[in-house]
Protein backbone atom coordinates (compact mmCIF):
# COMPACT_ATOMS: atom_id res chain seq x y z
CA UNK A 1 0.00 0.00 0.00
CA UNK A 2 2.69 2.59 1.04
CA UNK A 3 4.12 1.97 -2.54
CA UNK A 4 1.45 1.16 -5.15
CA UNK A 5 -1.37 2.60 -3.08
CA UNK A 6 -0.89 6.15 -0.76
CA UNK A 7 1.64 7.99 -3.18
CA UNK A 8 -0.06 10.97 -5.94
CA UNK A 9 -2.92 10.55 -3.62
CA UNK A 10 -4.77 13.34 -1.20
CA UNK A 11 -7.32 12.34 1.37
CA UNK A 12 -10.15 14.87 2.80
CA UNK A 13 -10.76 12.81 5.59
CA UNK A 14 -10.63 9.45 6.96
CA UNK A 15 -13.74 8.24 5.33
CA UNK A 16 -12.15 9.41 2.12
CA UNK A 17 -9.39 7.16 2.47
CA UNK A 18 -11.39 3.93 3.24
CA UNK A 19 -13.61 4.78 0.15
CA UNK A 20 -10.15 4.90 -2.16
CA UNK A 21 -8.58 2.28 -0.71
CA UNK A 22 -11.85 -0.25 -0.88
CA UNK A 23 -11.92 0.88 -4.77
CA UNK A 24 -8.42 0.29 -5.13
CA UNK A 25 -8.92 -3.22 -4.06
CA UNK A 26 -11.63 -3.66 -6.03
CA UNK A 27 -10.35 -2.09 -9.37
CA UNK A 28 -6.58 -3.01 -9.01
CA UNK A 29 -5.41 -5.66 -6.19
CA UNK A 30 -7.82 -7.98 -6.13
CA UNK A 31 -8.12 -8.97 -9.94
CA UNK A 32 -4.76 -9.17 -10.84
CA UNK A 33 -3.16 -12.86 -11.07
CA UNK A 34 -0.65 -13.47 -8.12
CA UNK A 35 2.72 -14.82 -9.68
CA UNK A 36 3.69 -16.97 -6.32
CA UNK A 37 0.20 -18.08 -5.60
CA UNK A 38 -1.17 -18.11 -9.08
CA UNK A 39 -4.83 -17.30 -8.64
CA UNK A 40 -6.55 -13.75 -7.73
CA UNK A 41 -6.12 -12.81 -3.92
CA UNK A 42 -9.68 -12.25 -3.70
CA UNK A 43 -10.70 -16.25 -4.72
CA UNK A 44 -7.90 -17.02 -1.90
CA UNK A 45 -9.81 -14.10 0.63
CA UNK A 46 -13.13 -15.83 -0.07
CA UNK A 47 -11.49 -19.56 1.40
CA UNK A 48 -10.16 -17.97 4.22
CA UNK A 49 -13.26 -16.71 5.36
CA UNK A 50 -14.90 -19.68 5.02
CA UNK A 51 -12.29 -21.07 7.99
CA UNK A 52 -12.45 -17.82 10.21
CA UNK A 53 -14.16 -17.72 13.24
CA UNK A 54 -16.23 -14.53 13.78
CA UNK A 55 -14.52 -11.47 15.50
CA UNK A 56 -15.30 -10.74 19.02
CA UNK A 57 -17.45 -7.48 20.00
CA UNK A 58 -15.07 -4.66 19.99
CA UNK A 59 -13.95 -2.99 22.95
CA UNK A 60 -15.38 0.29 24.38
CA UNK A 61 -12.73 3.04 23.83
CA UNK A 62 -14.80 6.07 24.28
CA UNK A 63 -13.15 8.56 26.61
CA UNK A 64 -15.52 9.42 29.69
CA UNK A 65 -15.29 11.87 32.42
CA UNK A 66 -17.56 14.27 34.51
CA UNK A 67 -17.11 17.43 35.27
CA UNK A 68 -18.66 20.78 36.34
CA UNK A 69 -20.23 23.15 34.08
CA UNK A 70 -17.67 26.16 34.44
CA UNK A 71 -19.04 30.01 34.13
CA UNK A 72 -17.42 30.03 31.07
CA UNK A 73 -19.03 27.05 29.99
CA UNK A 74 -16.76 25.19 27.53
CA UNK A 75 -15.17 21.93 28.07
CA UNK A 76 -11.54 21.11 26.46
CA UNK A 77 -10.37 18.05 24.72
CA UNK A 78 -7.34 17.70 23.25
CA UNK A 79 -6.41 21.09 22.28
CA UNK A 80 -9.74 22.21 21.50
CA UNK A 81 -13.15 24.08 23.05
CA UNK A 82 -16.51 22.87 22.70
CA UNK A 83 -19.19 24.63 23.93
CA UNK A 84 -22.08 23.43 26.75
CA UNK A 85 -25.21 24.63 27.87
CA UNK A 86 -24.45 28.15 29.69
CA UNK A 87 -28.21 26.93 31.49
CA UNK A 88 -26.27 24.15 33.10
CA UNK A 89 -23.57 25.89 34.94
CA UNK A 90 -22.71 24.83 38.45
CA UNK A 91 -24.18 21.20 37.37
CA UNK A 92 -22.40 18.00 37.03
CA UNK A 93 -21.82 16.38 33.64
CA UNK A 94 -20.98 13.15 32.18
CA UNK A 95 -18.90 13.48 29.05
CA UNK A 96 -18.22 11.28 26.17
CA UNK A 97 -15.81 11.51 23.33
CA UNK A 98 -15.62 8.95 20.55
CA UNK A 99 -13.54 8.98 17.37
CA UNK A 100 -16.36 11.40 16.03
CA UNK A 101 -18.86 12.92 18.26
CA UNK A 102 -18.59 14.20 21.95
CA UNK A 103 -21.77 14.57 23.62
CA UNK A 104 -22.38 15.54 27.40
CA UNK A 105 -25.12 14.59 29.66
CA UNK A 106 -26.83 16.38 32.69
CA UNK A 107 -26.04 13.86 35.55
CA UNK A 108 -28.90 14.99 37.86
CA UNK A 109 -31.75 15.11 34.92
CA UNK A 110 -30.16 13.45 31.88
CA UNK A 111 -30.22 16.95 29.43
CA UNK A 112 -28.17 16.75 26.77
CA UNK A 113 -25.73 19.52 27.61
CA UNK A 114 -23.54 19.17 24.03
CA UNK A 115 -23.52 17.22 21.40
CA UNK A 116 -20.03 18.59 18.77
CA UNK A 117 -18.40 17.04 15.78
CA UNK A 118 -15.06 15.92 17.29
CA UNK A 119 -12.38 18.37 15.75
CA UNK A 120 -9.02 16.96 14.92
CA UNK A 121 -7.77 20.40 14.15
CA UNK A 122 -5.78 22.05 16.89
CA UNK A 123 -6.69 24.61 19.43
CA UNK A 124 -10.22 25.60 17.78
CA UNK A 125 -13.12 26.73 19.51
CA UNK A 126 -16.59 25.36 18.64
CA UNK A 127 -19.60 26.89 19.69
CA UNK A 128 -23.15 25.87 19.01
CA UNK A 129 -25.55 28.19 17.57
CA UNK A 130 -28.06 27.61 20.34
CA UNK A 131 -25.46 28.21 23.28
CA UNK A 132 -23.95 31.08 21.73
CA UNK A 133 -27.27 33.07 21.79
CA UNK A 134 -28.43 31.33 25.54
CA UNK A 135 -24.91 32.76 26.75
CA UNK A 136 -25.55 36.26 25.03
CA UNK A 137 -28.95 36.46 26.53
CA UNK A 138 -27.45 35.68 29.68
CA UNK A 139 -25.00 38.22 30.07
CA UNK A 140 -27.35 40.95 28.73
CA UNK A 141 -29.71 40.59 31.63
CA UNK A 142 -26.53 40.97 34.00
CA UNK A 143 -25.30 43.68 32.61
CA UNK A 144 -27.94 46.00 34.41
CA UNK A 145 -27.41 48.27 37.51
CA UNK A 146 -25.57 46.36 40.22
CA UNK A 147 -27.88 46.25 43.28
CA UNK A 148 -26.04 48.58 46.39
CA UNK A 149 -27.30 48.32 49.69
CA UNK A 150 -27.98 51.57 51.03
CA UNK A 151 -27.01 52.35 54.78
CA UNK A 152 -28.58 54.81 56.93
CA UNK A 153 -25.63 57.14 57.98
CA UNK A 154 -26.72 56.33 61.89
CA UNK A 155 -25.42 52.89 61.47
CA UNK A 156 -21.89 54.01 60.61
CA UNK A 157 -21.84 56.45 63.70
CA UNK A 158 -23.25 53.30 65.85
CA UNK A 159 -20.35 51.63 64.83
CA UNK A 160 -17.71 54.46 65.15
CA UNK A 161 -18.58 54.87 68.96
């Protein structure tokens, strides 16, 4: 492959790759006549799989962790930022990152607190639409007057004397 196959060749992604290489099988490795063997490799695949036993259930690799929602509520993986629900700050979340998505869960109700493409890219920041605006509509309705207690002067001399 790293000879006949991978070089002249660009890949967008992964899934790109897997759909060249199963053509290349198809149109190029597999129907040529083997000089050693001599037969097709695919008419040698097919009697191997007749004597394979079936592969075992594959492993869980997803990457899991909880955290807490932060006040800037973003959650880093790798080198990257993806956002959560700025309504779920202060809460507890489960997170889960596969080899595409990573979601997180509310632990006390079971909301769905993100749900990103995973980014391969480095240090990016990806926001949802949805949190973007919750966040801005957040920090608009703090941005008002601060509240001040006010103090009757006679409580300052009280404590003065």
């Amino acid at each position: 492959m790293e000879r006949s196959f991978e070089p002249g060749r660009c890949f967008a992604n992964e899934l790109d790759f897997g759909l060249q290489l199963d053509d290349w099988f198809d149109t190029r490795a597999n129907p040529r006549m083997h000089k050693t063997l001599r037969c097709r490799p695919i008419d040698r695949l097919i009697e191997e799989r007749a004597g394979m036993a079936p592969l075992p259930a594959p492993p869980d690799v997803d990457r899991r962790w909880v955290l807490r929602v932060a006040p800037d509520p973003y959650l880093r993986f790798d080198t990257c930022d993806y956002s959560l629900d700025p309504r779920l700050v202060g809460r507890r979340v489960d997170v889960r990152v596969t080899d595409r998505e990573i979601t997180a869960v509310a632990l006390d109700t079971g909301e769905v607190a993100c749900r990103h493409q995973r980014s391969f890219a480095k240090h990016r920041t990806i926001t949802a639409l949805e949190h973007a605006r919750t966040l801005k509509t957040q920090r608009e309705e703090r941005r008002g007057e601060p509240q001040v207690e006010v103090r009757r002067l006679a409580r300052y001399d009280a404590l003065i004397a």
